[in-house]
PDB file of N, CA and C in Angstrom:
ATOM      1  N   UNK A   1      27.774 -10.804  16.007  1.00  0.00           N
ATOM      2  CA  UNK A   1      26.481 -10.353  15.554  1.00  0.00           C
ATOM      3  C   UNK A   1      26.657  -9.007  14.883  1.00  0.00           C
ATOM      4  N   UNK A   2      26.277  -8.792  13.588  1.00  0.00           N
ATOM      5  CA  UNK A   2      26.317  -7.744  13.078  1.00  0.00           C
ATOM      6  C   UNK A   2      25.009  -7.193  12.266  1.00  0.00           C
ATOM      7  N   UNK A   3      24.317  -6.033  12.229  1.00  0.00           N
ATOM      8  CA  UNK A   3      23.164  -6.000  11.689  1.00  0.00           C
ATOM      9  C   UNK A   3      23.059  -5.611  10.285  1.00  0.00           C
ATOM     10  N   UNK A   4      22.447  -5.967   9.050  1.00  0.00           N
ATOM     11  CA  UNK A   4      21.802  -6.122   8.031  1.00  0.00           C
ATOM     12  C   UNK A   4      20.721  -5.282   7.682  1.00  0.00           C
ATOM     13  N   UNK A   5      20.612  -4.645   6.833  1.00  0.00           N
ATOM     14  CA  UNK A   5      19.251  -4.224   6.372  1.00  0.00           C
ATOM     15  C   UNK A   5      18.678  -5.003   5.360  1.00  0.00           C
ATOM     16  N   UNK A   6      17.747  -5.314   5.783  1.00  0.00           N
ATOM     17  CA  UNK A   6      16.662  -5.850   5.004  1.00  0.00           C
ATOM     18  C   UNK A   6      15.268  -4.661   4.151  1.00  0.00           C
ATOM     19  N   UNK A   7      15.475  -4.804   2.730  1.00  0.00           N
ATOM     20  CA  UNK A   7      14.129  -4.167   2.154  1.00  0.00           C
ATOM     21  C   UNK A   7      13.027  -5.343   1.598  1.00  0.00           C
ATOM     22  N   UNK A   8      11.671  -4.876   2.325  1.00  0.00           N
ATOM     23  CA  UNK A   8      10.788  -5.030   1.922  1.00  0.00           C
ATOM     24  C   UNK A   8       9.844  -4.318   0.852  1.00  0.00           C
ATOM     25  N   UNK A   9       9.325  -4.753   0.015  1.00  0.00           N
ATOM     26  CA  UNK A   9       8.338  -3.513  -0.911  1.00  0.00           C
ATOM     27  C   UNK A   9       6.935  -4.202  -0.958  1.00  0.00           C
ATOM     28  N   UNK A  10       6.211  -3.158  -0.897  1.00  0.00           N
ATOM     29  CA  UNK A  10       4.959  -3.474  -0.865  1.00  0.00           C
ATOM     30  C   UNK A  10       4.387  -3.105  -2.144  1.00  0.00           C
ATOM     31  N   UNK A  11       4.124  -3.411  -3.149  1.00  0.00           N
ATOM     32  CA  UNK A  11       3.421  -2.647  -4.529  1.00  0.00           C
ATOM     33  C   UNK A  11       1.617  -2.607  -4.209  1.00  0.00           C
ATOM     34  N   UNK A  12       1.351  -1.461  -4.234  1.00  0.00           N
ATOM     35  CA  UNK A  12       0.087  -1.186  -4.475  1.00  0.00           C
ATOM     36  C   UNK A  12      -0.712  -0.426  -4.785  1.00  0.00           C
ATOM     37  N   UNK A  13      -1.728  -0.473  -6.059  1.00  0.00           N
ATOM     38  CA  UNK A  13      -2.151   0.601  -6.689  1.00  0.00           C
ATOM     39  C   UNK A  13      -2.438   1.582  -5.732  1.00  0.00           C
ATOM     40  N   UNK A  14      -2.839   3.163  -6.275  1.00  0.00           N
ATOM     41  CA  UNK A  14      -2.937   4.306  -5.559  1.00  0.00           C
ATOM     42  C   UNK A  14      -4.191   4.075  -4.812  1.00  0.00           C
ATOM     43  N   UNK A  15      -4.281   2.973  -4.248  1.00  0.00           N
ATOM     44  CA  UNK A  15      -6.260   2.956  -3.670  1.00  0.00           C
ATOM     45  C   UNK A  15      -6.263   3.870  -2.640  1.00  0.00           C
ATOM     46  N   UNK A  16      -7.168   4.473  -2.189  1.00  0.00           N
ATOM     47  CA  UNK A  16      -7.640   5.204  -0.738  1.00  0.00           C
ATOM     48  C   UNK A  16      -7.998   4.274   0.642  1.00  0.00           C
ATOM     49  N   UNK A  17      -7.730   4.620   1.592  1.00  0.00           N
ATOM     50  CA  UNK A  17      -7.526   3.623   2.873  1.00  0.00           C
ATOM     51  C   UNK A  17      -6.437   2.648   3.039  1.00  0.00           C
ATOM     52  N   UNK A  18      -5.439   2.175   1.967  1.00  0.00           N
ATOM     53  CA  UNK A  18      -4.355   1.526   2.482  1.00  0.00           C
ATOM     54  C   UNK A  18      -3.361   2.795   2.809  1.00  0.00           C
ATOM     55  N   UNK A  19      -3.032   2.534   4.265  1.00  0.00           N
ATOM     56  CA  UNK A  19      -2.444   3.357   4.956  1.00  0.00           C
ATOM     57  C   UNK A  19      -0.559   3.514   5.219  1.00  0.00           C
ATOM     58  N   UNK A  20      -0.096   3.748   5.996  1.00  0.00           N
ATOM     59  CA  UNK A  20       1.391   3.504   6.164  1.00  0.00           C
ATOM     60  C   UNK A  20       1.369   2.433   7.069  1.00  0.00           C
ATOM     61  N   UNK A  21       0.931   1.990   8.091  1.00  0.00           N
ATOM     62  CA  UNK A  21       0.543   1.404   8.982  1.00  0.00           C
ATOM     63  C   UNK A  21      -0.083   0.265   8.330  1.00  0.00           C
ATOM     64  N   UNK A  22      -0.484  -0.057   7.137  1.00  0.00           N
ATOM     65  CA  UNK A  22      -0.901  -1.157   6.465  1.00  0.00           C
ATOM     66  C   UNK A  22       0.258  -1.778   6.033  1.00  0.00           C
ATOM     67  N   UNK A  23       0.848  -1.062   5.173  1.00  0.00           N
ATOM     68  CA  UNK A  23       2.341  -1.550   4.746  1.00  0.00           C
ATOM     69  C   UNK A  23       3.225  -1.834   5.498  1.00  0.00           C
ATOM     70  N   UNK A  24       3.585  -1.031   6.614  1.00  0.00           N
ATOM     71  CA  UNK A  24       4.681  -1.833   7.783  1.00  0.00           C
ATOM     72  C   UNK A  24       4.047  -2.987   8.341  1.00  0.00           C
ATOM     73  N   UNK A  25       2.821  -3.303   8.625  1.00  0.00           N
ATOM     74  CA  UNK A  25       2.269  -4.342   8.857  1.00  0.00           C
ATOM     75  C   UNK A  25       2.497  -5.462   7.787  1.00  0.00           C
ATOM     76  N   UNK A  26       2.113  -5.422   6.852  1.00  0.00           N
ATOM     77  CA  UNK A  26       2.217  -6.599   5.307  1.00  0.00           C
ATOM     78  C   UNK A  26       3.704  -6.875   5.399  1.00  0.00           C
ATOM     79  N   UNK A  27       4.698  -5.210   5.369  1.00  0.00           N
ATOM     80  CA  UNK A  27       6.260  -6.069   5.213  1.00  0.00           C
ATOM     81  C   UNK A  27       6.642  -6.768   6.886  1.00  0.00           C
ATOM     82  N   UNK A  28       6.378  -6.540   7.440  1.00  0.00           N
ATOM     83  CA  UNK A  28       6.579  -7.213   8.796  1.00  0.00           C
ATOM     84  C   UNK A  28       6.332  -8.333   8.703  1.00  0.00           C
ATOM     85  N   UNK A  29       4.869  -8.937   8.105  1.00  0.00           N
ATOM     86  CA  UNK A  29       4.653 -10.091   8.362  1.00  0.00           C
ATOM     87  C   UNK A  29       5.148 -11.417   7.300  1.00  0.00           C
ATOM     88  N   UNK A  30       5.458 -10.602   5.801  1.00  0.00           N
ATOM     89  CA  UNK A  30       6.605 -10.972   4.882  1.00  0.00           C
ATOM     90  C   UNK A  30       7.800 -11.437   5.405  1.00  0.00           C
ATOM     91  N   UNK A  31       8.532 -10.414   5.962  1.00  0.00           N
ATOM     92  CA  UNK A  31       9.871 -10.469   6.344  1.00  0.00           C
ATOM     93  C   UNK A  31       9.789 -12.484   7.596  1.00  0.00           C
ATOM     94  N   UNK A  32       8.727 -12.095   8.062  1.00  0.00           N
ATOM     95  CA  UNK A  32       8.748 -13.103   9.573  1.00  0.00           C
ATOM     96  C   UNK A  32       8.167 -14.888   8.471  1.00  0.00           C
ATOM     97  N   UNK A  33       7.917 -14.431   7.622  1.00  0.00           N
ATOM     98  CA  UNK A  33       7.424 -15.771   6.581  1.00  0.00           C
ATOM     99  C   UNK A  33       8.472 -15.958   6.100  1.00  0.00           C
ATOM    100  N   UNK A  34       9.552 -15.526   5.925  1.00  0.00           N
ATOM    101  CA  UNK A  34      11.233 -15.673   5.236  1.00  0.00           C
ATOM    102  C   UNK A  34      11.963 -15.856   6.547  1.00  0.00           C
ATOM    103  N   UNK A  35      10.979 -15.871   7.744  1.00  0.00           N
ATOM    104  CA  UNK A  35      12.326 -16.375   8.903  1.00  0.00           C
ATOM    105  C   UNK A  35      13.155 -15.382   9.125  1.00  0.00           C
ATOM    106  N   UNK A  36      12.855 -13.698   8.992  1.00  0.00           N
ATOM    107  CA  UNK A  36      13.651 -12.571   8.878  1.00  0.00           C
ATOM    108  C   UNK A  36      12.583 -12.042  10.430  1.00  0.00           C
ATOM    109  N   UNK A  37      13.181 -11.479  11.602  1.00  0.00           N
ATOM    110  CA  UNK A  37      12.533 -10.949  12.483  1.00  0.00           C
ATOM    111  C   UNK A  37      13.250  -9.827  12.342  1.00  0.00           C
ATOM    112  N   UNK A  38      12.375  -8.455  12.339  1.00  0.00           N
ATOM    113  CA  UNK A  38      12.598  -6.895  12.190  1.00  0.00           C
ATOM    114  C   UNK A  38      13.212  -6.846  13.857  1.00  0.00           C
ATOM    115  N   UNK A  39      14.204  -5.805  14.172  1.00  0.00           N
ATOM    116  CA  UNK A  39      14.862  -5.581  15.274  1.00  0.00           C
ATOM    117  C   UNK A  39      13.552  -4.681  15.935  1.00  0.00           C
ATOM    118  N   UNK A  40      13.707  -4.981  17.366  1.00  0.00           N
ATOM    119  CA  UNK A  40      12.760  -4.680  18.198  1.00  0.00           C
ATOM    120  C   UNK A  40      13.131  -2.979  18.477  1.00  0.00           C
ATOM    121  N   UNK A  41      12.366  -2.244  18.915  1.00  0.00           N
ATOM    122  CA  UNK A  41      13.020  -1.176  19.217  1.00  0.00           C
ATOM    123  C   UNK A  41      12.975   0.122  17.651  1.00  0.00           C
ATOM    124  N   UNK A  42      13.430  -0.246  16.693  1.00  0.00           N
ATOM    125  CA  UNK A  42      13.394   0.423  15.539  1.00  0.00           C
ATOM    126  C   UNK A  42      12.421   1.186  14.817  1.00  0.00           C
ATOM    127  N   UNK A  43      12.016   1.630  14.303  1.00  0.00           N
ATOM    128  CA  UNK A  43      10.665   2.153  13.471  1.00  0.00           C
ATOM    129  C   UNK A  43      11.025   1.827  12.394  1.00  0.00           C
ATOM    130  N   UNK A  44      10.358   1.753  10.891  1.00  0.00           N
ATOM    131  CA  UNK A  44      10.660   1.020   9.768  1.00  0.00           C
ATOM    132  C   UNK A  44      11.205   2.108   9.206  1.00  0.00           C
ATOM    133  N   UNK A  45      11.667   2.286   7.919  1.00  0.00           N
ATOM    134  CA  UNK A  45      12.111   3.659   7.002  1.00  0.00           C
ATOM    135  C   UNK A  45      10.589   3.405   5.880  1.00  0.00           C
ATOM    136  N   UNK A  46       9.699   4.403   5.796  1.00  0.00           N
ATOM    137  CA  UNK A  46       8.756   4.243   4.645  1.00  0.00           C
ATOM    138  C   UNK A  46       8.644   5.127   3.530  1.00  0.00           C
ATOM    139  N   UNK A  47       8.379   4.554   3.157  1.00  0.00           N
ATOM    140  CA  UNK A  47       8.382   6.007   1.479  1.00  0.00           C
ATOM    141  C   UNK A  47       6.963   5.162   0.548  1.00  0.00           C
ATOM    142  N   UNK A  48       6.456   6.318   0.506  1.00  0.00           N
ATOM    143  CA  UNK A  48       5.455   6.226  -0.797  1.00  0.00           C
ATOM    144  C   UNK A  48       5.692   6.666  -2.558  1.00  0.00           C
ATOM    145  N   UNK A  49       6.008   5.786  -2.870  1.00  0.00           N
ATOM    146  CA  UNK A  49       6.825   6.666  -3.824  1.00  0.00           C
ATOM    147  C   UNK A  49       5.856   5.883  -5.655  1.00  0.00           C
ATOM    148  N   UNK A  50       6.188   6.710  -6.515  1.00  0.00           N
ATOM    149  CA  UNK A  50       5.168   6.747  -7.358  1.00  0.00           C
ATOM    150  C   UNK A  50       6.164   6.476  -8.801  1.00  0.00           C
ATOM    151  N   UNK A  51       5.252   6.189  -9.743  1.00  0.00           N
ATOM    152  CA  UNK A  51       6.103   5.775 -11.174  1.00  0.00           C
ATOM    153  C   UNK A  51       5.901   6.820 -11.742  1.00  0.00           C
ATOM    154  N   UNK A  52       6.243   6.856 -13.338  1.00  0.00           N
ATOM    155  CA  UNK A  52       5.985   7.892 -14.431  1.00  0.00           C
ATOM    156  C   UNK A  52       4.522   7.545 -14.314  1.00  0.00           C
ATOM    157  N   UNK A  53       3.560   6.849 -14.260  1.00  0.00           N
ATOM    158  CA  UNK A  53       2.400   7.026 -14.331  1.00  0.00           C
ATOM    159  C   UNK A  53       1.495   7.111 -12.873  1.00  0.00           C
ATOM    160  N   UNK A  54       0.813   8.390 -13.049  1.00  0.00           N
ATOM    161  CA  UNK A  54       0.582   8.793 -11.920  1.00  0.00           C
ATOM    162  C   UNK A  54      -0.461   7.766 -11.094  1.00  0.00           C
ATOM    163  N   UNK A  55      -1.358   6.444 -11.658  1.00  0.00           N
ATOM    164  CA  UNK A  55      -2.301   5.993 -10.726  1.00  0.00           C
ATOM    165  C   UNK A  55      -1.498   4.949 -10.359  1.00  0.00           C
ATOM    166  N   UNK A  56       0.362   4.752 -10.720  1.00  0.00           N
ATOM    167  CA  UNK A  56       0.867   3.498  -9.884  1.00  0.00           C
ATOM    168  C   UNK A  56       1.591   4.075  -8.915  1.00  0.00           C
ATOM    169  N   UNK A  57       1.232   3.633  -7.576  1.00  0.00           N
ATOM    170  CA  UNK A  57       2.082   3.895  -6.341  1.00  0.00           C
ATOM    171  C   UNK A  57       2.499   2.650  -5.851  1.00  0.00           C
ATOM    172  N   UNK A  58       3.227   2.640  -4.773  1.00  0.00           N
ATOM    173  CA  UNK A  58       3.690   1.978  -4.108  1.00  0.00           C
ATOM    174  C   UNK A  58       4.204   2.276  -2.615  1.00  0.00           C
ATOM    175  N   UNK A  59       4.402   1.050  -1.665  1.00  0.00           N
ATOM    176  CA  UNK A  59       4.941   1.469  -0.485  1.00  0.00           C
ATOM    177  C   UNK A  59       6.536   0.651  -0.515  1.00  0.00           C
ATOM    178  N   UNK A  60       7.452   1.784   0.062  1.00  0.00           N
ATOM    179  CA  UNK A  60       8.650   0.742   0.515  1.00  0.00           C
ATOM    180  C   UNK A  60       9.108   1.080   1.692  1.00  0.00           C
ATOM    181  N   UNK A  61       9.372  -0.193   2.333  1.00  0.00           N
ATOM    182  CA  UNK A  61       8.867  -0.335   3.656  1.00  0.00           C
ATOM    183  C   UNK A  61      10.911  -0.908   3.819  1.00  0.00           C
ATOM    184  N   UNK A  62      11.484  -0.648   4.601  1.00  0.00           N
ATOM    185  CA  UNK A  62      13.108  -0.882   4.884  1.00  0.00           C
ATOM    186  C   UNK A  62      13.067  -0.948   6.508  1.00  0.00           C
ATOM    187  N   UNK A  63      13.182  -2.582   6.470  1.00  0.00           N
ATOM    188  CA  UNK A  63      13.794  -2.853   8.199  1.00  0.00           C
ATOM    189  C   UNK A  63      15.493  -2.814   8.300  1.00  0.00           C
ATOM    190  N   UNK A  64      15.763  -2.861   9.681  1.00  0.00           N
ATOM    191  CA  UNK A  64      17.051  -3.091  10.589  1.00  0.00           C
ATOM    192  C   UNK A  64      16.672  -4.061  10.614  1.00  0.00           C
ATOM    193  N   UNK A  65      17.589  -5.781  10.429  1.00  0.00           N
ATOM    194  CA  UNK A  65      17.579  -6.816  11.123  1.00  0.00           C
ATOM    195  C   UNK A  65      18.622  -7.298  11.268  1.00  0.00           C
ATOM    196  N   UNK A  66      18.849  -7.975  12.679  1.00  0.00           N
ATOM    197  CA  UNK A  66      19.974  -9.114  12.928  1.00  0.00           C
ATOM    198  C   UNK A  66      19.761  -9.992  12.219  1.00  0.00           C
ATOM    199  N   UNK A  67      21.791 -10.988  11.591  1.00  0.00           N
ATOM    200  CA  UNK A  67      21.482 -11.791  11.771  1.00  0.00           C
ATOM    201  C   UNK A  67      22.405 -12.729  11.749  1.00  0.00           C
TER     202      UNK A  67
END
């Protein structure tokens, strides 16, 4: 058994109220629809990170998984 990182990305415009906690949620439940289970125990790696144009953001959301 050796562990893998798996990235998830979440793209979503700069709206107000989608949170960090929204996005580890969405890639969590991504990852588990591909048959990928995030390692228990871990916290995700998140970054909000933005393009040359300032109203596109995004979340990227990076699990630990076995497999």
């Amino acid at each position: 058994m050796f562990a893998m990182s798996a990235l998830e990305t979440i793209c979503v415009a700069d709206v107000p109220g989608f949170t960090e906690g929204d996005a580890v949620t969405l890639a969590r439940t991504r990852l588990r629809i591909r048959g990928i289970d995030p390692s228990h125990g871990f916290q995700p790696r998140v970054e909000r990170l933005g393009l040359s144009n300032a109203a596109v953001r995004f979340w990227q959301v990076s699990f630990l998984v076995e497999r």
